[in-house]
C-alpha atoms as a PDB file:
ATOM      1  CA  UNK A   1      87.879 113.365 113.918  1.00  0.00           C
ATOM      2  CA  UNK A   2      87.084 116.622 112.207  1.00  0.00           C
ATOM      3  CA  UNK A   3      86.600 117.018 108.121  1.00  0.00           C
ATOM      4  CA  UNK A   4      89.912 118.224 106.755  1.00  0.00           C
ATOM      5  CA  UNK A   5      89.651 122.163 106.038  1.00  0.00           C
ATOM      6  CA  UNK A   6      89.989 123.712 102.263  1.00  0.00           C
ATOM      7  CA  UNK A   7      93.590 124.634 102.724  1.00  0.00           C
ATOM      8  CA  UNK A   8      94.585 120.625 104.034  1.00  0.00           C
ATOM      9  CA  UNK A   9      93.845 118.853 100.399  1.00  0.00           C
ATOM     10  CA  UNK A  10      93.489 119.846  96.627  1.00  0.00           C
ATOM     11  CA  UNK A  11      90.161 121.519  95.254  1.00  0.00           C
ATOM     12  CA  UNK A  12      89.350 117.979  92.938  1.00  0.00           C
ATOM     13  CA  UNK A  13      89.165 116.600  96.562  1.00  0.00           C
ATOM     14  CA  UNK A  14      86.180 118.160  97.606  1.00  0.00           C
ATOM     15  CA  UNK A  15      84.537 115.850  95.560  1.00  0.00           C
ATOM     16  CA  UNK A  16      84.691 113.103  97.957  1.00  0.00           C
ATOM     17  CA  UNK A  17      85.479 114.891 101.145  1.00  0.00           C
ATOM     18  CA  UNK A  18      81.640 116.777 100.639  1.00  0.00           C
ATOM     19  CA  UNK A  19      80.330 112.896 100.716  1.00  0.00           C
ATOM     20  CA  UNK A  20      81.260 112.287 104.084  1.00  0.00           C
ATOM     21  CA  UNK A  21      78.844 112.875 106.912  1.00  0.00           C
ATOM     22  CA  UNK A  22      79.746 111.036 110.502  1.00  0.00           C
ATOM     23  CA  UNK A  23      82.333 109.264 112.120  1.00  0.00           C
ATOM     24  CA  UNK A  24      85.287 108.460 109.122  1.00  0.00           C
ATOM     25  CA  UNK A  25      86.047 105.158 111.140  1.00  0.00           C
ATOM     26  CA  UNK A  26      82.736 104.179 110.998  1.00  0.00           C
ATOM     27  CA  UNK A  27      81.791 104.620 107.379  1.00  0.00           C
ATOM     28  CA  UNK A  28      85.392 103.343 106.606  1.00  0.00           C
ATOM     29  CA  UNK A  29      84.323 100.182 108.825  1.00  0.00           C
ATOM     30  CA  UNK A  30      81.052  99.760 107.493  1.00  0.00           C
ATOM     31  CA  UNK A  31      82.140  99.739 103.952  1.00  0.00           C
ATOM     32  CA  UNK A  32      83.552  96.547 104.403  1.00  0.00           C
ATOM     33  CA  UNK A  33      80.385  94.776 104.513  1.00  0.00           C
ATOM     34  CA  UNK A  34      78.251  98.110 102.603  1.00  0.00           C
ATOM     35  CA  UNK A  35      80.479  97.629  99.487  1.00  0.00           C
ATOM     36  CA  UNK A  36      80.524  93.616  99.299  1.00  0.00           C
ATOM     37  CA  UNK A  37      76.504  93.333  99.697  1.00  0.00           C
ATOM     38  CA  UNK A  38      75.763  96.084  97.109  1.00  0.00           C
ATOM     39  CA  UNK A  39      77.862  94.149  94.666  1.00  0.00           C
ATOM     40  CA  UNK A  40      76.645  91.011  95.631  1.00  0.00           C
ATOM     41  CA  UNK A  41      73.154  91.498  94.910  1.00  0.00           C
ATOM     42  CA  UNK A  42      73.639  92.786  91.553  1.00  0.00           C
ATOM     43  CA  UNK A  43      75.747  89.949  90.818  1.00  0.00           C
ATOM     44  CA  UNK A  44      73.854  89.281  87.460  1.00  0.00           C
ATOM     45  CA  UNK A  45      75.159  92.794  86.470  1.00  0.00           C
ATOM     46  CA  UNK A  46      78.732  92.113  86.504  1.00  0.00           C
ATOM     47  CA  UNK A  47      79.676  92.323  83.048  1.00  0.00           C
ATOM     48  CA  UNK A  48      77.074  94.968  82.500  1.00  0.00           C
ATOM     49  CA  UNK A  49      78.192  99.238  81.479  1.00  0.00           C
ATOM     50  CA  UNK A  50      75.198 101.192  81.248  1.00  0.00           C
ATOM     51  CA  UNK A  51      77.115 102.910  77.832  1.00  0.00           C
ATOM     52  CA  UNK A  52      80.018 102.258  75.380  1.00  0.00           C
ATOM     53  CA  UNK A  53      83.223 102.681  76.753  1.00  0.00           C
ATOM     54  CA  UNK A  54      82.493 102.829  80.543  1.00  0.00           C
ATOM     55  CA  UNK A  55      83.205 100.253  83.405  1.00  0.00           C
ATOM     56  CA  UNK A  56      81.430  96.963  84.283  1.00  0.00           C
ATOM     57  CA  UNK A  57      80.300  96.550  87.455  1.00  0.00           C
ATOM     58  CA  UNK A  58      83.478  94.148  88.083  1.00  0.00           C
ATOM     59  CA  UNK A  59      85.789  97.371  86.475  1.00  0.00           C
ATOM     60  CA  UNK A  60      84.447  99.503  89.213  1.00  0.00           C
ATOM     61  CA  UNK A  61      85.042  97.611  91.511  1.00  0.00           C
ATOM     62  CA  UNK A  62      88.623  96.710  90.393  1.00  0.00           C
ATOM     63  CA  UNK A  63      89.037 100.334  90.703  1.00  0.00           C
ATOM     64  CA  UNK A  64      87.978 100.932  94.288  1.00  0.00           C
ATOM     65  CA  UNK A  65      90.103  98.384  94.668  1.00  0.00           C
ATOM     66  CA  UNK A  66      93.575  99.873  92.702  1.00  0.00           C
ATOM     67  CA  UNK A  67      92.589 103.351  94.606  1.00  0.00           C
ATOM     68  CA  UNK A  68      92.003 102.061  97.917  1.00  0.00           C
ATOM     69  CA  UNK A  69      95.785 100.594  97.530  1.00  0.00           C
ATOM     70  CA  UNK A  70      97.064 104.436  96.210  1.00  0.00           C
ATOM     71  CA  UNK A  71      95.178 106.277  98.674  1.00  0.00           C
ATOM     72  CA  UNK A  72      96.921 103.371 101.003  1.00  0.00           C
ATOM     73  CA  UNK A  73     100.226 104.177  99.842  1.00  0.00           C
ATOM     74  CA  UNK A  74     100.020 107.356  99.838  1.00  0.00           C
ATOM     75  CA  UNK A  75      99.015 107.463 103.624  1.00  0.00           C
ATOM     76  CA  UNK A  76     101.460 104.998 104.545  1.00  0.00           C
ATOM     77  CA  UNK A  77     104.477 107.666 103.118  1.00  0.00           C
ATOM     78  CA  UNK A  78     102.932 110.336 104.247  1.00  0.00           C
ATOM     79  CA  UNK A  79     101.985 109.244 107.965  1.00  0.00           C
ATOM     80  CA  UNK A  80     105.837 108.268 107.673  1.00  0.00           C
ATOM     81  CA  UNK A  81     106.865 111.755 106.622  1.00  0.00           C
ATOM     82  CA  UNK A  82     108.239 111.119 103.336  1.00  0.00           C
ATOM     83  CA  UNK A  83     109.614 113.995 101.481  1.00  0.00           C
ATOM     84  CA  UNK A  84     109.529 112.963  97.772  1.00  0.00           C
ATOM     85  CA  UNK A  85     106.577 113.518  95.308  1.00  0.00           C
ATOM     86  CA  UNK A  86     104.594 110.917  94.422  1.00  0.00           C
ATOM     87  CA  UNK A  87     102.828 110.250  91.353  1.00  0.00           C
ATOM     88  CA  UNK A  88      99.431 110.588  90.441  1.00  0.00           C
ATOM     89  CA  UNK A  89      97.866 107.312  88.460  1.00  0.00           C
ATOM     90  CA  UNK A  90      95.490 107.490  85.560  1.00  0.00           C
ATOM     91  CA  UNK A  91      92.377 105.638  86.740  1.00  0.00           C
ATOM     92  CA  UNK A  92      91.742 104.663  83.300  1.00  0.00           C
ATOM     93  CA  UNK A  93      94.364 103.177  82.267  1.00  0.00           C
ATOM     94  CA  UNK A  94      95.021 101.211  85.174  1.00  0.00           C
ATOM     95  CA  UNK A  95      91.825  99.710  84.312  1.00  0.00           C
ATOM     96  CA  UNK A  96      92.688  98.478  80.669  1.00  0.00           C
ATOM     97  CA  UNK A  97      95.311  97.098  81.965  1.00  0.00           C
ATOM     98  CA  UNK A  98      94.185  94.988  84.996  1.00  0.00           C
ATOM     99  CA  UNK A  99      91.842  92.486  83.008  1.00  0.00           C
ATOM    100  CA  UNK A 100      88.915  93.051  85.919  1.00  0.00           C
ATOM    101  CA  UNK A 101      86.831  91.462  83.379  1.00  0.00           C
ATOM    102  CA  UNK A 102      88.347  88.542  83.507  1.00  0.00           C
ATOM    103  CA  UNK A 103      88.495  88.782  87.019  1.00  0.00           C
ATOM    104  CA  UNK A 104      85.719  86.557  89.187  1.00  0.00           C
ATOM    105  CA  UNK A 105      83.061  88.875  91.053  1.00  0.00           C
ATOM    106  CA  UNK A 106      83.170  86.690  94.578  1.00  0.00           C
ATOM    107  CA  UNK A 107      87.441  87.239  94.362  1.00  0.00           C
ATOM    108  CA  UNK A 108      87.446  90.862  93.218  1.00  0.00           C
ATOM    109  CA  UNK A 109      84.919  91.530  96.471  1.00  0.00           C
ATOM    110  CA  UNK A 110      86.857  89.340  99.060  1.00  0.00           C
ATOM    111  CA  UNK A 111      90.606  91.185  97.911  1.00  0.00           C
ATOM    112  CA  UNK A 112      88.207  94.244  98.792  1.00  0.00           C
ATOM    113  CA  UNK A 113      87.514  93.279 102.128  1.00  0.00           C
ATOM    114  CA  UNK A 114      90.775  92.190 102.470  1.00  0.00           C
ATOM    115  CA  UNK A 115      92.831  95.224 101.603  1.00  0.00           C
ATOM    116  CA  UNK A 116      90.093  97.615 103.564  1.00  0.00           C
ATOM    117  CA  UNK A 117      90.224  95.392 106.680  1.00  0.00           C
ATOM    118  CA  UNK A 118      94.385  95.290 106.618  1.00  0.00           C
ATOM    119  CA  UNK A 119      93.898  98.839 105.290  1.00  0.00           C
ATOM    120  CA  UNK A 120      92.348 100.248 108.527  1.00  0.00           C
ATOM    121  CA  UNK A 121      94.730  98.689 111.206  1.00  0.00           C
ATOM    122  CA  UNK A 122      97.248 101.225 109.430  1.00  0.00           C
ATOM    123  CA  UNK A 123      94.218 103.975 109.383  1.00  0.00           C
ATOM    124  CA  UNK A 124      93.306 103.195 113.283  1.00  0.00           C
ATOM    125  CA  UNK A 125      96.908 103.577 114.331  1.00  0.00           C
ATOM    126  CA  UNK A 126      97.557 107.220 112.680  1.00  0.00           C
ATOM    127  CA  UNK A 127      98.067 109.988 115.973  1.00  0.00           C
ATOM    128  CA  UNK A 128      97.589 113.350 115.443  1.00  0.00           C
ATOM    129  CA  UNK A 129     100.955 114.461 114.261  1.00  0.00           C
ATOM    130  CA  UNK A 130     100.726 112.126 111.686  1.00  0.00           C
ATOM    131  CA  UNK A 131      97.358 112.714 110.455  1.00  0.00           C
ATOM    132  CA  UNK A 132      98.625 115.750 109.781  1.00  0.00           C
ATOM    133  CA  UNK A 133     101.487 115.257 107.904  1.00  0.00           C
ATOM    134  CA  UNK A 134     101.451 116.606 104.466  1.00  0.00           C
ATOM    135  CA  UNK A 135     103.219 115.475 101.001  1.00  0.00           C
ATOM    136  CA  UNK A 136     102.901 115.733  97.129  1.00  0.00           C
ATOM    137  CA  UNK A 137     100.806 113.606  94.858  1.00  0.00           C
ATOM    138  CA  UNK A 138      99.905 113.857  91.691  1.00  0.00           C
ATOM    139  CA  UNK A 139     101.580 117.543  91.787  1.00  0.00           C
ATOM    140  CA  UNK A 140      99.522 118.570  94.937  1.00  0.00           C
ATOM    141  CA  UNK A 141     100.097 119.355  98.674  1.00  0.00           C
ATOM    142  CA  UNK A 142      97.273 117.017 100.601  1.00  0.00           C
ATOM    143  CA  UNK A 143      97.724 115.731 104.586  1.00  0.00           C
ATOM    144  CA  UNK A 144      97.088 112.259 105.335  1.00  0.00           C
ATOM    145  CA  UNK A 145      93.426 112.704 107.573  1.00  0.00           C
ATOM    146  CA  UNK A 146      92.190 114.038 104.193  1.00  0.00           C
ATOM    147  CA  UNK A 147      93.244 111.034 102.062  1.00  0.00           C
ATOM    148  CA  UNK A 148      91.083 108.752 104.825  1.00  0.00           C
ATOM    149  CA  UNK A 149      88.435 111.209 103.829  1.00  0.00           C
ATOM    150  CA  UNK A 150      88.860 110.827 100.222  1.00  0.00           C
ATOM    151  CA  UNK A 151      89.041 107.369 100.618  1.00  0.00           C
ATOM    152  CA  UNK A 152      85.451 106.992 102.303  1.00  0.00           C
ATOM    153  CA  UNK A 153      84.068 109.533 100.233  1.00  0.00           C
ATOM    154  CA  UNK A 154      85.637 107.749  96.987  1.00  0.00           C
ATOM    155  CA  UNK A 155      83.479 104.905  97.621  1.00  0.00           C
ATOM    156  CA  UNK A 156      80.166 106.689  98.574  1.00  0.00           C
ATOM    157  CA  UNK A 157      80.707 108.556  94.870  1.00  0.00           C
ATOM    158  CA  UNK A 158      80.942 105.332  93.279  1.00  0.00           C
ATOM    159  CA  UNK A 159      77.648 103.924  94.841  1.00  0.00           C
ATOM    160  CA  UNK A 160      75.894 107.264  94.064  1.00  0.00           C
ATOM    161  CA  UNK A 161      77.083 106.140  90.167  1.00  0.00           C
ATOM    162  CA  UNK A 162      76.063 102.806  90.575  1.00  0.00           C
ATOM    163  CA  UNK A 163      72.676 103.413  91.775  1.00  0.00           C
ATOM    164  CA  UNK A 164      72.081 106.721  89.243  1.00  0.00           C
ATOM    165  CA  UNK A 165      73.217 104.767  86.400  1.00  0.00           C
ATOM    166  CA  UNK A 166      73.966 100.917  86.938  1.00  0.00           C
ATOM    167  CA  UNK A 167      70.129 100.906  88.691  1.00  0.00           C
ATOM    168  CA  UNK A 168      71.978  98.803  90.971  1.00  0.00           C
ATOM    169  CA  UNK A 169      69.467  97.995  94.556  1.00  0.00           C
END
């Protein structure tokens, strides 16, 4: 599949789109066990924020896991040509609010590879027409193919930040 063009997603996309390089099935795929092993292994860090105020290990990965189930959502209504806007979410918020820190490390990495692995039947069965479909979130036009893009490239930005700043191996 081809990277979405300019015109086919927001500019606050290109953010994660720019991260992708190869097959989107593939990296999607691979993330399942890419995502769980990185987190594993700096299991000692999971209560660790390299400064005041930002995420734990465990809150980051609480919020791959709320945006994997937006970007989700928002592919499911769009695939399905739905008409109405939907909303945009503030990342931060939804963090306060979800008590990841609370939250076991082994069970916030399995509900990963559970919602990624149900995730990508929905992803794998998308045809043409319907990865091209188009709707409104967070006040912008975006297709669905993008969002799978987005999706991928939302996770490779978070590893990036893990590895710059959690000195996560």
């Amino acid at each position: 599949m081809n990277r979405p063009q300019p015109n086919e997603y927001p500019t606050w996309g290109e953010t994660y789109i720019s991260k992708v390089n190869g097959d989107i099935f593939e990296i999607l795929t691979d993330q399942i066990q890419s995502l769980p092993a990185l987190f594993r292994a700096n299991a000692d860090k999971a209560d660790y924020a390299y400064a005041e105020g930002k995420w734990t290990l465990k809150e980051m990965l609480g919020h791959i896991i709320d945006t994997e189930r937006v970007f989700a959502y928002r592919i499911t209504c769009f695939a399905r040509n739905e008409q109405q806007p939907l909303p945009g979410f503030e990342e931060d918020d939804y963090v306060l609010n979800a008590r990841f820190a609370q939250r076991d490390l082994e069970d916030l990495i399995e509900e990963f590879i559970a919602l990624r692995k149900a995730n990508l039947y929905l992803f794998k069965s998308l045809n043409e027409e319907e990865l091209n479909r188009k709707g409104i979130a967070s006040g912008r036009e975006i297709n669905v193919k993008s969002i799978l893009f987005i999706a991928g490239g939302h996770i490779i930005h978070h590893v990036s930040i893990l590895k710059d700043r959690y000195h996560v191996v």
